[in-house]
PDB file of N, CA and C in Angstrom:
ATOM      1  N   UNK A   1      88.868 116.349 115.772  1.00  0.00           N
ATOM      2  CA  UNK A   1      88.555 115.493 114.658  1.00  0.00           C
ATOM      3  C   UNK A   1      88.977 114.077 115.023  1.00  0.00           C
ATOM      4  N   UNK A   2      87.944 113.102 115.331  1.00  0.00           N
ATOM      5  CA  UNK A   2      88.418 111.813 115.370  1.00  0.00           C
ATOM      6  C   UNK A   2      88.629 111.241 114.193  1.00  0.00           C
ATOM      7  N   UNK A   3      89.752 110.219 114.233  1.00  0.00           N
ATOM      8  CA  UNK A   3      90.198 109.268 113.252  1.00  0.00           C
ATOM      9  C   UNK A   3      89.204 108.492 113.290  1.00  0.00           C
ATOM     10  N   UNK A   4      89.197 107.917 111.957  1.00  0.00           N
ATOM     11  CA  UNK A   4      88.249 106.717 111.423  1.00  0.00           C
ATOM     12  C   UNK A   4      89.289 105.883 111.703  1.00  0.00           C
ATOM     13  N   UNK A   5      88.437 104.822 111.824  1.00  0.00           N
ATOM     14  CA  UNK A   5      88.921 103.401 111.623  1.00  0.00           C
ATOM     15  C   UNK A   5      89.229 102.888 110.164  1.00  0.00           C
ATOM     16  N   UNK A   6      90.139 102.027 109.732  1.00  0.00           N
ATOM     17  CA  UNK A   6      90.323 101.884 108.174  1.00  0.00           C
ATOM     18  C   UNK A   6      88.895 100.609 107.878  1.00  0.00           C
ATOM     19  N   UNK A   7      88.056 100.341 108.523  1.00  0.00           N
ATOM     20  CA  UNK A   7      86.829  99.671 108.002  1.00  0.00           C
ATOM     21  C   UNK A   7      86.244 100.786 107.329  1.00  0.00           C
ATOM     22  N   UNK A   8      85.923 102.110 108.345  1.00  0.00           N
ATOM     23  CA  UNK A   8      84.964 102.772 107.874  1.00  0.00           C
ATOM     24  C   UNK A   8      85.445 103.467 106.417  1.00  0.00           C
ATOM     25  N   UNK A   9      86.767 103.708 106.388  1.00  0.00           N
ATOM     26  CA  UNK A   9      87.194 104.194 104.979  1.00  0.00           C
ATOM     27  C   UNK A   9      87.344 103.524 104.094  1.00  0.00           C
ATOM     28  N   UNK A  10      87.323 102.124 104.229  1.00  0.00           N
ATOM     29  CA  UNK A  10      86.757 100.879 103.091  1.00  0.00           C
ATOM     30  C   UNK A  10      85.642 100.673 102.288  1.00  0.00           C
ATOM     31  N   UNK A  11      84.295 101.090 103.739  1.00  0.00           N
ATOM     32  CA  UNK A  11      83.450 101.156 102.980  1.00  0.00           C
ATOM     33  C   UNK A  11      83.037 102.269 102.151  1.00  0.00           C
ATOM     34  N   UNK A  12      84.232 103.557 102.015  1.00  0.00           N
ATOM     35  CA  UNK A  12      83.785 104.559 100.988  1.00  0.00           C
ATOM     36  C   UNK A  12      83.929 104.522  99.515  1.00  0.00           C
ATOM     37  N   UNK A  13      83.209 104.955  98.872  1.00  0.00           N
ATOM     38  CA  UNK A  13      83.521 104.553  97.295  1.00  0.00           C
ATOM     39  C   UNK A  13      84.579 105.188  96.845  1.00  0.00           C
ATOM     40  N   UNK A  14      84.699 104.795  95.425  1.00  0.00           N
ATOM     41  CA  UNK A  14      85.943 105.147  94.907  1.00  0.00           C
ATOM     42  C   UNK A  14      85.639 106.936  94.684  1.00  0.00           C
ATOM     43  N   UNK A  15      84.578 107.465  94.540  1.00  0.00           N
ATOM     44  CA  UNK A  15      84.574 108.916  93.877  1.00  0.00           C
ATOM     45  C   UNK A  15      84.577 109.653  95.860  1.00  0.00           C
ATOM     46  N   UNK A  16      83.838 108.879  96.462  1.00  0.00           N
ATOM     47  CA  UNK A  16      84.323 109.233  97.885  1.00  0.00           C
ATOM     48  C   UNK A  16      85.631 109.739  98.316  1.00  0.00           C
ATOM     49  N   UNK A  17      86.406 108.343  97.972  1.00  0.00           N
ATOM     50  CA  UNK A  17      87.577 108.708  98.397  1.00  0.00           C
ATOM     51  C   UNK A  17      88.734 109.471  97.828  1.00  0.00           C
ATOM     52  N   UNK A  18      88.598 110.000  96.301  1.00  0.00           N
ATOM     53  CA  UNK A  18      89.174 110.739  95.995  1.00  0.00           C
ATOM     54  C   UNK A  18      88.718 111.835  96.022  1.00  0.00           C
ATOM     55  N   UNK A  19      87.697 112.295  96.326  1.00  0.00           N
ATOM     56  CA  UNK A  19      86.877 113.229  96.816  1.00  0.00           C
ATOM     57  C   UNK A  19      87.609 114.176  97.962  1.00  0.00           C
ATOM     58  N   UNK A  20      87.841 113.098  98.965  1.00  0.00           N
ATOM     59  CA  UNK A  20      88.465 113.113 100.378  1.00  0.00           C
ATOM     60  C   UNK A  20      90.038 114.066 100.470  1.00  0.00           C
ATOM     61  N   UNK A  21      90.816 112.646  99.351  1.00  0.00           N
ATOM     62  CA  UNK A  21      91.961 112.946  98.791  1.00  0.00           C
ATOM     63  C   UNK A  21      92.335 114.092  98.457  1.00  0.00           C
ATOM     64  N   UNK A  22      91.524 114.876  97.741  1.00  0.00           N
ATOM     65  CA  UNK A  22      91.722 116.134  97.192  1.00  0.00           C
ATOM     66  C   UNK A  22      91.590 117.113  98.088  1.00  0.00           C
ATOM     67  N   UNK A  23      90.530 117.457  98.751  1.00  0.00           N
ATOM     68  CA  UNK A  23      89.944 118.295  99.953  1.00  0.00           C
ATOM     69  C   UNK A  23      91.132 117.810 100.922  1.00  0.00           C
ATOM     70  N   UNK A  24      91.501 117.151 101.458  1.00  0.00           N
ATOM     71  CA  UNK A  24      92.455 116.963 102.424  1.00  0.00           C
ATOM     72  C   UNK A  24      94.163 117.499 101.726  1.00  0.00           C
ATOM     73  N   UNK A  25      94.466 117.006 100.336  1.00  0.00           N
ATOM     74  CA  UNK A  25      95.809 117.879 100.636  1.00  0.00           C
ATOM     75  C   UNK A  25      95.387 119.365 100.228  1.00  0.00           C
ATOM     76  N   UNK A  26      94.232 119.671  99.707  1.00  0.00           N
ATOM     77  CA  UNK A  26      93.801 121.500  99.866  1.00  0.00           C
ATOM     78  C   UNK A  26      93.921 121.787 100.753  1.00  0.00           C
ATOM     79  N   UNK A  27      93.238 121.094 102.382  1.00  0.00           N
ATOM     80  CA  UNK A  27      93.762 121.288 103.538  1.00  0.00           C
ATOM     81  C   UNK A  27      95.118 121.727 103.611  1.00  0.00           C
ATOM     82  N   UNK A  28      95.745 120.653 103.433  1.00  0.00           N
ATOM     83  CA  UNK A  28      97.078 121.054 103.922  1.00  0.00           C
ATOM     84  C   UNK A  28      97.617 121.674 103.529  1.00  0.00           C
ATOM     85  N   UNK A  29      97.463 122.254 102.182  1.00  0.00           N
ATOM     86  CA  UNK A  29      98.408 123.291 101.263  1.00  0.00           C
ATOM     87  C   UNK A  29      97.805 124.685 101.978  1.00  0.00           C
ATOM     88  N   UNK A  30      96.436 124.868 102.735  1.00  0.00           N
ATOM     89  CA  UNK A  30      96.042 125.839 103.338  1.00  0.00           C
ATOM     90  C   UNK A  30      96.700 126.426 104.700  1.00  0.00           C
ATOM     91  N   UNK A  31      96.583 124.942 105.084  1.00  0.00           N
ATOM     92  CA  UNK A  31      97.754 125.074 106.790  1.00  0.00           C
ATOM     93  C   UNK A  31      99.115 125.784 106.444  1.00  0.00           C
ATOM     94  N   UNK A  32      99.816 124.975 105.555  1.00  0.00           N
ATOM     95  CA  UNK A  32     101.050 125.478 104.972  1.00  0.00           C
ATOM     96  C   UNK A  32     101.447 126.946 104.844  1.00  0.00           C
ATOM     97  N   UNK A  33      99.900 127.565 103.951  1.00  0.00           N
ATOM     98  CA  UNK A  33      99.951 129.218 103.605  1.00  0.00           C
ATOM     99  C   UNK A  33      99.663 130.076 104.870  1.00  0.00           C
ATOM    100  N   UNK A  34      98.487 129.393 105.859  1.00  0.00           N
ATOM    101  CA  UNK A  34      98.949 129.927 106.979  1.00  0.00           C
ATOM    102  C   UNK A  34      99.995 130.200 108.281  1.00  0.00           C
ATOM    103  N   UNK A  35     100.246 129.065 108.028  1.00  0.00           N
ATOM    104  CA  UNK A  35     101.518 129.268 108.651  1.00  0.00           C
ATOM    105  C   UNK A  35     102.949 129.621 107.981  1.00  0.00           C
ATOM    106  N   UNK A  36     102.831 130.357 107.272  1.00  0.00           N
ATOM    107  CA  UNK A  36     103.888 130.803 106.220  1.00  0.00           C
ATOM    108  C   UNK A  36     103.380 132.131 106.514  1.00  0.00           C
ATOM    109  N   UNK A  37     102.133 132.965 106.545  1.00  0.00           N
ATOM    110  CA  UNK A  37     101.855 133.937 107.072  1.00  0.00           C
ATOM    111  C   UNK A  37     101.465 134.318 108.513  1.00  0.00           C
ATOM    112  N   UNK A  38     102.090 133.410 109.346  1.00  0.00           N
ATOM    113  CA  UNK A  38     101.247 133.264 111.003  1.00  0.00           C
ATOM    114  C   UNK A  38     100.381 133.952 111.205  1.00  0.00           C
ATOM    115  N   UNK A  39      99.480 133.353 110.648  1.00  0.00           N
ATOM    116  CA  UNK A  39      98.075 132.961 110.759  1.00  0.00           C
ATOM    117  C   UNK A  39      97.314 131.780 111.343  1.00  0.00           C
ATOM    118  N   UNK A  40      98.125 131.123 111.577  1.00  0.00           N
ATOM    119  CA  UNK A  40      97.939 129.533 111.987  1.00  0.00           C
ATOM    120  C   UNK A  40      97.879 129.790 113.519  1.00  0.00           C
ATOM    121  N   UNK A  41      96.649 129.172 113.777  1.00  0.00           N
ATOM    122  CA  UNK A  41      96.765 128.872 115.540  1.00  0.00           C
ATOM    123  C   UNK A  41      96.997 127.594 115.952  1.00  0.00           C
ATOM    124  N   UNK A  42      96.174 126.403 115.487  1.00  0.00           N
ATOM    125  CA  UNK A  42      96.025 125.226 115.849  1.00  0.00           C
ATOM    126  C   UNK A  42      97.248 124.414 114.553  1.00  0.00           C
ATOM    127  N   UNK A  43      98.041 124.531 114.963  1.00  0.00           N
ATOM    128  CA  UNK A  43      99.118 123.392 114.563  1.00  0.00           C
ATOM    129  C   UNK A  43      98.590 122.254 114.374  1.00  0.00           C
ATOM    130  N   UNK A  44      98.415 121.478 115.785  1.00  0.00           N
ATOM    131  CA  UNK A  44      97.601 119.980 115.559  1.00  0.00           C
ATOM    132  C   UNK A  44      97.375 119.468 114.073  1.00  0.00           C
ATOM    133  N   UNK A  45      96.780 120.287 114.004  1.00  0.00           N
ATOM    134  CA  UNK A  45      95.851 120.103 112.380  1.00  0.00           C
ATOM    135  C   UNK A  45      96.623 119.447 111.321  1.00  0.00           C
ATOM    136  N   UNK A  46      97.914 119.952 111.221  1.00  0.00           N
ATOM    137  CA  UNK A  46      98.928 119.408 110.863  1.00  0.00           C
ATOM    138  C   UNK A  46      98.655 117.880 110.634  1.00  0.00           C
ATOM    139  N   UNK A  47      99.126 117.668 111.839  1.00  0.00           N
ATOM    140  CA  UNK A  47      99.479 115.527 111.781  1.00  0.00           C
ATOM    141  C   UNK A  47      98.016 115.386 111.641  1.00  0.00           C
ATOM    142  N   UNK A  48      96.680 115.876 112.223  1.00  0.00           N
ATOM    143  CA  UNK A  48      95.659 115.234 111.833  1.00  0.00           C
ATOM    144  C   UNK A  48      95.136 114.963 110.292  1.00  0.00           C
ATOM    145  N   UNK A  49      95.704 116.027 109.803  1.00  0.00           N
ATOM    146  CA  UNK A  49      94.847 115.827 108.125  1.00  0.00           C
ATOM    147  C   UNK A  49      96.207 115.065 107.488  1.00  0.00           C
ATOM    148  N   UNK A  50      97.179 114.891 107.871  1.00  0.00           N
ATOM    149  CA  UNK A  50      98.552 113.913 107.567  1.00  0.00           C
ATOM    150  C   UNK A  50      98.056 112.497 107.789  1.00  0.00           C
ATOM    151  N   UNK A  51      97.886 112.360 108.821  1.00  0.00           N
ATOM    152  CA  UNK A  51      97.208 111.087 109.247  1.00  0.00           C
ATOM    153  C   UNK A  51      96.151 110.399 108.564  1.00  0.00           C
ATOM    154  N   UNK A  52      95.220 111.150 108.537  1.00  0.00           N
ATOM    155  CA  UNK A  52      94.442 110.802 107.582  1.00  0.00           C
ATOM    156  C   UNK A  52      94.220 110.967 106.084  1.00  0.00           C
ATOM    157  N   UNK A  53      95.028 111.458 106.125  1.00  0.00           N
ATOM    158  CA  UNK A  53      95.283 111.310 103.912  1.00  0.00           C
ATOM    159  C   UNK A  53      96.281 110.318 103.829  1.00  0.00           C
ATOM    160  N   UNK A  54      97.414 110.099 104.850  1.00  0.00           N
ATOM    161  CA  UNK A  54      97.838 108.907 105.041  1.00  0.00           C
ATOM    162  C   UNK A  54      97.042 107.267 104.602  1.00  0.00           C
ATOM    163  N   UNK A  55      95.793 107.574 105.727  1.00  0.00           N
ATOM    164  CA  UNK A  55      94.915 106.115 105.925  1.00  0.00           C
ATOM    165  C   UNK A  55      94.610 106.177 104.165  1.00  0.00           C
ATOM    166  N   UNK A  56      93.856 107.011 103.780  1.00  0.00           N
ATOM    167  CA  UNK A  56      93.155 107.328 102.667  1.00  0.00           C
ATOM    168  C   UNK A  56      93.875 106.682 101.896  1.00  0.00           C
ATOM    169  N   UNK A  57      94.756 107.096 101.702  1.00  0.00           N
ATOM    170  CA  UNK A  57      95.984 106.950 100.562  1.00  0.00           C
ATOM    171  C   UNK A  57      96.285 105.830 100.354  1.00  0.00           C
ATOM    172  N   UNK A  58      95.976 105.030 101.615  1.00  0.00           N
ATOM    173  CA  UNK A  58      96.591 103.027 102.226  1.00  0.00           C
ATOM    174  C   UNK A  58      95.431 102.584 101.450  1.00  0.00           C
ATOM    175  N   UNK A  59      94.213 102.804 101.771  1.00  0.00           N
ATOM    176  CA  UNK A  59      92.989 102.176 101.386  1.00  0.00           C
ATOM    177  C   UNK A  59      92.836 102.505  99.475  1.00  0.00           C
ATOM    178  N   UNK A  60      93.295 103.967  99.038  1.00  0.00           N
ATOM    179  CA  UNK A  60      93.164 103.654  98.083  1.00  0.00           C
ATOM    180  C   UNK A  60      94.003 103.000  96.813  1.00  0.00           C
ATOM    181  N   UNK A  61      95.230 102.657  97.772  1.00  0.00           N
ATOM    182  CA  UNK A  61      96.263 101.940  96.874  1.00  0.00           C
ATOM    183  C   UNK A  61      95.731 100.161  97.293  1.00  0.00           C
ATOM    184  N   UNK A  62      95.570  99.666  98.510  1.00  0.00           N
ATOM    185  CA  UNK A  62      95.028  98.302  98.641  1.00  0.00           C
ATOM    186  C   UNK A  62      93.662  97.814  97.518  1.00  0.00           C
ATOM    187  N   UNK A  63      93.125  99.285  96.868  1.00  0.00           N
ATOM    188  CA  UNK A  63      91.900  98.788  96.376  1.00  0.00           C
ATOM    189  C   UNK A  63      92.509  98.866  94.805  1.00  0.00           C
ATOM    190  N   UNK A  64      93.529  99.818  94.516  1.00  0.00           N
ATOM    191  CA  UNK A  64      94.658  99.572  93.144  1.00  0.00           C
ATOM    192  C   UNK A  64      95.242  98.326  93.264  1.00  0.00           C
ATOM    193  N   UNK A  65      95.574  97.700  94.295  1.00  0.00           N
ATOM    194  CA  UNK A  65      96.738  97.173  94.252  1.00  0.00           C
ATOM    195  C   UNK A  65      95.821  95.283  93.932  1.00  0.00           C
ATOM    196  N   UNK A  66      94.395  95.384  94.633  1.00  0.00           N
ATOM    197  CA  UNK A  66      93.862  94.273  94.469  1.00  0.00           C
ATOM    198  C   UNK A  66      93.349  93.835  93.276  1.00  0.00           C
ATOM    199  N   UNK A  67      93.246  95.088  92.546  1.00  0.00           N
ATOM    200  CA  UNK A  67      92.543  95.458  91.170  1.00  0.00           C
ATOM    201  C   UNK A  67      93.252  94.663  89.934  1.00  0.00           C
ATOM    202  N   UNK A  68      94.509  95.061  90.399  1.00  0.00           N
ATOM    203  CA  UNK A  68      95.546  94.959  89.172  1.00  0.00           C
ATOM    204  C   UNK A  68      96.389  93.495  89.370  1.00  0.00           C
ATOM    205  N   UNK A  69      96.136  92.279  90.435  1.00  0.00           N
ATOM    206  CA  UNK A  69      96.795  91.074  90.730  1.00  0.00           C
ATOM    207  C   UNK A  69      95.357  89.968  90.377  1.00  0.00           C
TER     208      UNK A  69
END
């Protein structure tokens, strides 16, 4: 899974990106249950969907944060 660049997650809309938001920490609450039952092969996955709900999370507070000044 390549990382986006934070342009390309700029230009997503607002129902986009919470869209994203949601599906990504489901992700992770999934990784979590698998690997709580080792079931989990690919670890990685981990920091990748971290990483990027991270970016997500930047872009959708810069677009709160411009909103409200």
């Amino acid at each position: 899974m390549a990382r986006p660049n934070a342009s390309e997650l700029r230009q997503l809309s607002d129902a986009d990106l919470t869209e994203q938001i949601v599906g990504l920490r489901r992700e992770l609450f999934d990784l979590r249950f698998q690997q709580a039952t080792r079931q989990l092969a690919n670890t990685h996955r981990f920091k990748q969907s971290r990483t990027k709900l991270a970016q997500l999370l930047t872009v959708q507070k810069e677009r709160l944060s411009s909103t409200v000044s």
